[in-house]
C-alpha atoms as a PDB file:
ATOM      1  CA  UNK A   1      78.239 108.469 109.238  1.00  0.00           C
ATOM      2  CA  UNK A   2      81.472 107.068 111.102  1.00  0.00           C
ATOM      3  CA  UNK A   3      84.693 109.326 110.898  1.00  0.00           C
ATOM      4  CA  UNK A   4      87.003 109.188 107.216  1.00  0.00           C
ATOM      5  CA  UNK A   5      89.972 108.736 107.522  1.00  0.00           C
ATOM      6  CA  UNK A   6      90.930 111.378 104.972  1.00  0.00           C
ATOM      7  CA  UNK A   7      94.657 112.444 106.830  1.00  0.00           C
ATOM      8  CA  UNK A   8      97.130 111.565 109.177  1.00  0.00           C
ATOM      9  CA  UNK A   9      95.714 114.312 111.938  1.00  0.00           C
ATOM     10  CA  UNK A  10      92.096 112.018 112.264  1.00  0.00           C
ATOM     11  CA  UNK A  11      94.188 108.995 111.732  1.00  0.00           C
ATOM     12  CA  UNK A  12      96.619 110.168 114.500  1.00  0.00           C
ATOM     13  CA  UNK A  13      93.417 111.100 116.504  1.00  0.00           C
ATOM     14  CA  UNK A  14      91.865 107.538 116.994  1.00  0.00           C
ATOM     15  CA  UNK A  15      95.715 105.690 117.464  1.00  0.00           C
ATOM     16  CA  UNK A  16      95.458 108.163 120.702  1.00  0.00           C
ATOM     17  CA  UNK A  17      91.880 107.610 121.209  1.00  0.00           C
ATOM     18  CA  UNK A  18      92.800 103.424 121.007  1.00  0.00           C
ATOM     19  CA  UNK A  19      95.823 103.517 122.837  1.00  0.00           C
ATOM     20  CA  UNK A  20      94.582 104.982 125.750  1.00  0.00           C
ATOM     21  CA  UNK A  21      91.914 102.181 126.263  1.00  0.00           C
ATOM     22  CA  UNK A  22      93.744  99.005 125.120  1.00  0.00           C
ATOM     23  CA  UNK A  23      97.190  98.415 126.170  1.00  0.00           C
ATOM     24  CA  UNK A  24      97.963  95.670 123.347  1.00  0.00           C
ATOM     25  CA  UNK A  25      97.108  98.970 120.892  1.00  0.00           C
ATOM     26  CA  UNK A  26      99.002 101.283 123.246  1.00  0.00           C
ATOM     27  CA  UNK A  27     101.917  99.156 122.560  1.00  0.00           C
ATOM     28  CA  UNK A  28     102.076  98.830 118.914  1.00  0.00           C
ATOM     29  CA  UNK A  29     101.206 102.766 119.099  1.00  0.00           C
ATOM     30  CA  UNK A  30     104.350 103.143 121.011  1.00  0.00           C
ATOM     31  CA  UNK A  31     106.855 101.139 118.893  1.00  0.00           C
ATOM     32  CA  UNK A  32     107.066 102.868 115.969  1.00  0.00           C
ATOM     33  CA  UNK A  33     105.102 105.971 113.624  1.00  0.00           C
ATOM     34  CA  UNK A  34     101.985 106.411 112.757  1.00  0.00           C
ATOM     35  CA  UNK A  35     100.567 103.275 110.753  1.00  0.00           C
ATOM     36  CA  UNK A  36      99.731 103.711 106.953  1.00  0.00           C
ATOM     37  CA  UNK A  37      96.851 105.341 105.997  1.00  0.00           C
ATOM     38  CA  UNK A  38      96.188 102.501 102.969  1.00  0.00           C
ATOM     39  CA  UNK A  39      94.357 104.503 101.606  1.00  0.00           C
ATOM     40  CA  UNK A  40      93.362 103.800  97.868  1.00  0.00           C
ATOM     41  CA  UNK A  41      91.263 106.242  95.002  1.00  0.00           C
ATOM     42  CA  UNK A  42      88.129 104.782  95.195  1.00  0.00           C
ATOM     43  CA  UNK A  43      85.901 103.739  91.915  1.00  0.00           C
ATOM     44  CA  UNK A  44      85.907 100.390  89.910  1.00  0.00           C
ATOM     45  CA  UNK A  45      89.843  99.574  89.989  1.00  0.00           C
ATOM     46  CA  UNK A  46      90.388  99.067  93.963  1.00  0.00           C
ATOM     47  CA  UNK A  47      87.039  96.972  93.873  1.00  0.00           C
ATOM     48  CA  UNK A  48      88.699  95.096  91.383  1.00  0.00           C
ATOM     49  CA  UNK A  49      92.007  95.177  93.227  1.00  0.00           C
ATOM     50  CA  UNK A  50      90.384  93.508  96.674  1.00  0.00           C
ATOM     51  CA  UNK A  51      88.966  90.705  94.413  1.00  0.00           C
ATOM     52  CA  UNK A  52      92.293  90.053  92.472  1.00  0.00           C
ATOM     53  CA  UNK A  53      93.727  90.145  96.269  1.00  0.00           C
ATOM     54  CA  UNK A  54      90.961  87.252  97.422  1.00  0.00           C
ATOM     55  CA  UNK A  55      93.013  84.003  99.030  1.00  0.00           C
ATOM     56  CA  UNK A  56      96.253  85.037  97.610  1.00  0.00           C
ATOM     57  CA  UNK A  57      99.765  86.426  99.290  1.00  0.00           C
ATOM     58  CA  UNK A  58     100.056  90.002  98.654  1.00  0.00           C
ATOM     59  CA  UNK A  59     103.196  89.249  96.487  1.00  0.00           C
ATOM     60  CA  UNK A  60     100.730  87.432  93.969  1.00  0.00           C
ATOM     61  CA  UNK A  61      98.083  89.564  93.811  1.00  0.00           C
ATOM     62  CA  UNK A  62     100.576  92.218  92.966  1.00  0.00           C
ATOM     63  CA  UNK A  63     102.001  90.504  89.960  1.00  0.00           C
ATOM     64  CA  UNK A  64      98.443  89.347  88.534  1.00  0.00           C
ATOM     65  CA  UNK A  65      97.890  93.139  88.924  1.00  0.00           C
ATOM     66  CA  UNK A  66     100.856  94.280  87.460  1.00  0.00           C
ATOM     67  CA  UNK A  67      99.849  92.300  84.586  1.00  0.00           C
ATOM     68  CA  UNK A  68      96.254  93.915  83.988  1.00  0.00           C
ATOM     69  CA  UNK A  69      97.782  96.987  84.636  1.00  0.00           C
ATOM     70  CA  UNK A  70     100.313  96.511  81.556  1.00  0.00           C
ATOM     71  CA  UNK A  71      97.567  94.857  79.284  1.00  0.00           C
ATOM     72  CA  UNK A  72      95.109  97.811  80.236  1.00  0.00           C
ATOM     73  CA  UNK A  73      92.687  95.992  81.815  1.00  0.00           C
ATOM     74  CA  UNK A  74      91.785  97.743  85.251  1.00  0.00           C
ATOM     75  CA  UNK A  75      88.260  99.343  83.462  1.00  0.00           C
ATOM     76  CA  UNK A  76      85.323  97.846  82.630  1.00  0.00           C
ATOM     77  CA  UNK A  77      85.044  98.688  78.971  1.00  0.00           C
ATOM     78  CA  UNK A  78      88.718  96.968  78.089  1.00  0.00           C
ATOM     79  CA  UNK A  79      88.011  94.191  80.410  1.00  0.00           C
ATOM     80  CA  UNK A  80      84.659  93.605  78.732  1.00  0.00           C
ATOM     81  CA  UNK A  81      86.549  93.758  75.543  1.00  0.00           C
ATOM     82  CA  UNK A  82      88.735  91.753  76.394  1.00  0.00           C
ATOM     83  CA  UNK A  83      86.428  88.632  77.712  1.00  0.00           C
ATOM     84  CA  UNK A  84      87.565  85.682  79.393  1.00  0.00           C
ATOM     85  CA  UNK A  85      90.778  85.048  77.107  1.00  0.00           C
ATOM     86  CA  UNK A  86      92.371  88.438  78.258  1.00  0.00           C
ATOM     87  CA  UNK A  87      91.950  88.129  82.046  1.00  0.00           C
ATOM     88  CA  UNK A  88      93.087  84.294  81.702  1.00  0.00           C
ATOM     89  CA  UNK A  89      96.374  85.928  80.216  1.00  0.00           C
ATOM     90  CA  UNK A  90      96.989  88.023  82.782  1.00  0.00           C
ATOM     91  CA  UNK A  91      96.826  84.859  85.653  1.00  0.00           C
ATOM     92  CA  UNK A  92      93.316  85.208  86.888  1.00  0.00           C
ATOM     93  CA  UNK A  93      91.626  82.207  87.933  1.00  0.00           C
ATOM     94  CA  UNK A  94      88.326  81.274  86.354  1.00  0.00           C
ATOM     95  CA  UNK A  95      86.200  82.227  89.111  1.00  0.00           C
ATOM     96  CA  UNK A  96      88.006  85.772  89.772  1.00  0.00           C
ATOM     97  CA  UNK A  97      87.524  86.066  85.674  1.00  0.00           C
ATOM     98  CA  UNK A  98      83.879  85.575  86.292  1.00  0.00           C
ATOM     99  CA  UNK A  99      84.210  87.577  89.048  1.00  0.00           C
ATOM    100  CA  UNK A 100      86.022  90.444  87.415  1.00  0.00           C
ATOM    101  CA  UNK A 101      83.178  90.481  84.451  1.00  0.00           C
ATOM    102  CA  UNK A 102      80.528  90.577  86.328  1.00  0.00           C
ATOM    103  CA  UNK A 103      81.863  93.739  87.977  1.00  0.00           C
ATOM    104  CA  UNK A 104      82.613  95.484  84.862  1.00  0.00           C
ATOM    105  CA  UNK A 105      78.894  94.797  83.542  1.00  0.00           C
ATOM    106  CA  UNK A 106      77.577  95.850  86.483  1.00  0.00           C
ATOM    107  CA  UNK A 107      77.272  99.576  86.022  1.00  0.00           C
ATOM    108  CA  UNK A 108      78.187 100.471  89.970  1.00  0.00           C
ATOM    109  CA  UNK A 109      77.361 104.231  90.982  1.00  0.00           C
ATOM    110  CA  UNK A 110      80.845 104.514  93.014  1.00  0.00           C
ATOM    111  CA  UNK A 111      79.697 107.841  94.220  1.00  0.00           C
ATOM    112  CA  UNK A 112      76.786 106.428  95.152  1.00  0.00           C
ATOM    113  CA  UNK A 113      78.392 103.681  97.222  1.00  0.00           C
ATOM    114  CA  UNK A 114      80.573 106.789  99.215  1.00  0.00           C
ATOM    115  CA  UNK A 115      77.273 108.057 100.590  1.00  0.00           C
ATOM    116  CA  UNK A 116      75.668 104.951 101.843  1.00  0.00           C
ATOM    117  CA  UNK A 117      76.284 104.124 105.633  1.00  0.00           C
ATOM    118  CA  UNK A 118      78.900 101.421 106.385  1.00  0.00           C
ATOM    119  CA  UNK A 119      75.922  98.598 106.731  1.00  0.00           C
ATOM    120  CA  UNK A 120      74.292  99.700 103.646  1.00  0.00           C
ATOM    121  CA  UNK A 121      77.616  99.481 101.959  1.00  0.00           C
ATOM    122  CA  UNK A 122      78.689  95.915 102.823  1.00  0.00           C
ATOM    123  CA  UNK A 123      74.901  95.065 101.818  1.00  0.00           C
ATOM    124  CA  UNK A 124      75.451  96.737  98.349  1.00  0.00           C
ATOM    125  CA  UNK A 125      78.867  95.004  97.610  1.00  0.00           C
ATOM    126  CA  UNK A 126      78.166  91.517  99.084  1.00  0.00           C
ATOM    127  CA  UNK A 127      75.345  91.379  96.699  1.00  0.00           C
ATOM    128  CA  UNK A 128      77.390  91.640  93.667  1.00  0.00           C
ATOM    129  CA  UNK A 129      79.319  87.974  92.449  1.00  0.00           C
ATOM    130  CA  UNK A 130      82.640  87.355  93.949  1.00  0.00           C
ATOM    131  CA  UNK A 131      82.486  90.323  96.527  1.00  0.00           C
ATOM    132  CA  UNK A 132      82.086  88.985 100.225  1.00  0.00           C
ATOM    133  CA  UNK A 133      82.467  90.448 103.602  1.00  0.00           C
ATOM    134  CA  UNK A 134      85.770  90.631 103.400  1.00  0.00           C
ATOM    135  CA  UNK A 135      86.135  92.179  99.965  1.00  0.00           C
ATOM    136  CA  UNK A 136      83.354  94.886 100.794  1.00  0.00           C
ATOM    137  CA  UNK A 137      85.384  95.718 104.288  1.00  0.00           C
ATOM    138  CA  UNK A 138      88.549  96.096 102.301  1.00  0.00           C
ATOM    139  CA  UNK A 139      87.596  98.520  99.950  1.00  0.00           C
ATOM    140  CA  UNK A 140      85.425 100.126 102.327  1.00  0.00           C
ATOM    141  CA  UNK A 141      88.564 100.972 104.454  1.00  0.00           C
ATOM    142  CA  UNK A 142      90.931 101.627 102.104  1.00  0.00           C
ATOM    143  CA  UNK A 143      88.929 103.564  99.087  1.00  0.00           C
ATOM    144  CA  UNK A 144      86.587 105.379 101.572  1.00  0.00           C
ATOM    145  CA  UNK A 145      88.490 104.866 104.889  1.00  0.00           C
ATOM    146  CA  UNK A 146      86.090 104.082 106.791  1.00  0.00           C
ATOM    147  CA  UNK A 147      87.374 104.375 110.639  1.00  0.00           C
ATOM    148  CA  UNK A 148      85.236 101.853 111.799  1.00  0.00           C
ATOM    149  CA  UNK A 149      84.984  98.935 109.323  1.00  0.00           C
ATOM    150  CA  UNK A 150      87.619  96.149 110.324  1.00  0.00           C
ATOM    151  CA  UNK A 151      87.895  93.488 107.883  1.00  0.00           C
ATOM    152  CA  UNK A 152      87.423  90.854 110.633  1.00  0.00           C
ATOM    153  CA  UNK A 153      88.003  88.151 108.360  1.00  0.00           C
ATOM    154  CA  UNK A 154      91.503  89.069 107.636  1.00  0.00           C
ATOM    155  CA  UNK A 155      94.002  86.531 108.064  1.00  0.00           C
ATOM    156  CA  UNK A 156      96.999  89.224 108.854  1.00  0.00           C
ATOM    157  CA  UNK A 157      94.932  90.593 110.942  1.00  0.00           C
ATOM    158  CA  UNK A 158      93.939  87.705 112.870  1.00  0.00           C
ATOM    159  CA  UNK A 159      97.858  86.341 113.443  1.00  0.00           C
ATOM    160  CA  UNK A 160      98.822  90.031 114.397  1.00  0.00           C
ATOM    161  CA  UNK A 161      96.463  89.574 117.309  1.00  0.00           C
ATOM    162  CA  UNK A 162      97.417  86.175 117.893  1.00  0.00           C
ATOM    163  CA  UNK A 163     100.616  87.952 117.956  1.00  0.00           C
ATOM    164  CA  UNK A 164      99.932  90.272 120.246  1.00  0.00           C
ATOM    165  CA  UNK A 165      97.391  89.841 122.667  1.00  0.00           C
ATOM    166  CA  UNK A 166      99.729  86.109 123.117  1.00  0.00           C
ATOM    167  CA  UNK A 167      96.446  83.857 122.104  1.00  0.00           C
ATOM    168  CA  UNK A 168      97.069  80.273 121.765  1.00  0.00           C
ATOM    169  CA  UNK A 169      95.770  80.313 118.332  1.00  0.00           C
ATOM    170  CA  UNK A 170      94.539  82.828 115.478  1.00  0.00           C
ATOM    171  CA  UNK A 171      90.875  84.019 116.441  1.00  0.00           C
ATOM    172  CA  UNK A 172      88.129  83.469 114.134  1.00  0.00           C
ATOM    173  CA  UNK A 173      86.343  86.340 112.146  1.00  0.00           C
ATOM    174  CA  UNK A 174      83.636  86.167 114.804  1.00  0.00           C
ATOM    175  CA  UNK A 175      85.818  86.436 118.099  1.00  0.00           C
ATOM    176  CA  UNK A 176      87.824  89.443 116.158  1.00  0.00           C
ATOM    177  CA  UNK A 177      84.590  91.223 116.050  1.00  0.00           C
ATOM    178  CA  UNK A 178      83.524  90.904 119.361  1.00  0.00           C
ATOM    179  CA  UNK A 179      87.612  91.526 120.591  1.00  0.00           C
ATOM    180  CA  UNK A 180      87.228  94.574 118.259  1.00  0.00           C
ATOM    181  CA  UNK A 181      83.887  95.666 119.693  1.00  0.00           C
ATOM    182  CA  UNK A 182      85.068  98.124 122.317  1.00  0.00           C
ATOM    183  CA  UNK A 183      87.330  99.984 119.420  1.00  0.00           C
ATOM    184  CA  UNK A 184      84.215 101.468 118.212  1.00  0.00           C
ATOM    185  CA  UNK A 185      84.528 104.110 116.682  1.00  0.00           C
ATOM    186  CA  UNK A 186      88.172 103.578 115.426  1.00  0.00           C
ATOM    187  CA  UNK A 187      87.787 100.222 114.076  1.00  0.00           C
ATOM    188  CA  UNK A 188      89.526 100.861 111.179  1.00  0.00           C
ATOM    189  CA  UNK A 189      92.099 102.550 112.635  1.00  0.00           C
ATOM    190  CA  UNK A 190      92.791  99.382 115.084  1.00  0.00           C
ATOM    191  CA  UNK A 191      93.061  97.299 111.863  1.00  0.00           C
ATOM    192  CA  UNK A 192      96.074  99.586 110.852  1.00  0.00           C
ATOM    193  CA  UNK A 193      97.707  99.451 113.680  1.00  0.00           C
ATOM    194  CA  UNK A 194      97.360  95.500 113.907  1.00  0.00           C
ATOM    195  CA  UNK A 195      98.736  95.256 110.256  1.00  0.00           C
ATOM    196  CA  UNK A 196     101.477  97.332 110.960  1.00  0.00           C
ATOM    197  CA  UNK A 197     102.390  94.791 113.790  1.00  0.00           C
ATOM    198  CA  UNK A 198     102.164  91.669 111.142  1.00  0.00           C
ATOM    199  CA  UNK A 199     104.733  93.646 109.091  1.00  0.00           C
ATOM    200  CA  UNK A 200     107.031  94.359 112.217  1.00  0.00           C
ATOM    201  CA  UNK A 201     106.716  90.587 113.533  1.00  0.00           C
ATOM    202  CA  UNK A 202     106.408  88.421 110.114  1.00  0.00           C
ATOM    203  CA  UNK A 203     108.470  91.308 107.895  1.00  0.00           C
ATOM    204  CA  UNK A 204     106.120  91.191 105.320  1.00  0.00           C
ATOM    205  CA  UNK A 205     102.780  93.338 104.466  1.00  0.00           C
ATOM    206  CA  UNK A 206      99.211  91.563 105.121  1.00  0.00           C
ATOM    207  CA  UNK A 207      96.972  93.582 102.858  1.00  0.00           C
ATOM    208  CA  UNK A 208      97.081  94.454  99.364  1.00  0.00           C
END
């Protein structure tokens, strides 16, 4: 099992490890603290937080969240309560509501899920409706930091290394992964520092 990132000493441990074998890192290491942890409890509502965050600005997905958070709804017995209606109230789109009760019926062993592998656990969460790579990768690093998932597919993370590496365009999920091979084991830690640059340059967060 890869490294957690479970406080700021192992965080602070692969920014050095990075920084000394990738200068674009080195630099964003350099220009101001230590990154965020993002780190998030894990169980059913940050699952259900990375799928309310799914193709929407971080500003939206906090106010749909807001909203389920005020109506109660961020547990799967009140969401399944509340059906379709409910979730529709709170500014879900239909396929995030099917999305969203689907998870809550699907009786997930979240302690389970903290003892699989990474590999295992993108298999186990892609499987369910609504949750791709991206979604899996997202929880992964945030409610069980992870060190080495990077959520390739990111767009923030794809325009901070646009950003910084001075690419003519933003890479593709594929040529992030292979630029984000040789950051093994600290892939997740290189994700934080690259969404720590997107603040810095765009002056606005890139993750939920």
């Amino acid at each position: 099992m890869a490294e957690i990132l479970e406080s700021e000493e192992v965080l602070a441990r692969g920014v050095d490890w990075l920084a000394a074998r990738d200068e674009g890192l080195a630099q964003v290491a350099a220009s101001g603290p230590l990154p965020p942890m993002r780190r998030r409890p894990p169980g059913f509502a940050t699952l259900l937080l990375a799928i309310v965050g799914q193709q929407v600005s971080t500003a939206s997905a906090a106010a749909i969240w807001a909203r389920l958070e005020a109506a109660g709804l961020t547990e799967p017995a009140p969401i399944l309560a509340a059906g379709e209606e409910g979730l529709r109230a709170c500014g879900l789109s239909r396929p995030k509501i099917r999305y969203a009760l689907a998870l809550a019926g699907a009786g997930i062993d979240f302690d389970g899920l903290a003892a699989l592998d990474d590999l295992a656990l993108i298999d186990r969460l892609v499987a369910l409706p609504g949750i791709g790579r991206w979604t899996a990768e997202i929880y992964g690093t945030t409610a069980l930091g992870r060190a080495d998932l990077i959520p390739a597919g990111d767009l923030a993370l794809q325009e901070a290394t646009r950003l910084l590496y001075g690419l003519s365009e933003r890479p593709s999920e594929a040529a992030l992964r292979a630029r984000a091979a040789p950051w093994a084991p600290w892939r997740g830690v290189a994700a934080r520092l690259l969404w720590s640059h997107y603040a810095r340059e765009k002056k606005r967060e890139g993750v939920t």
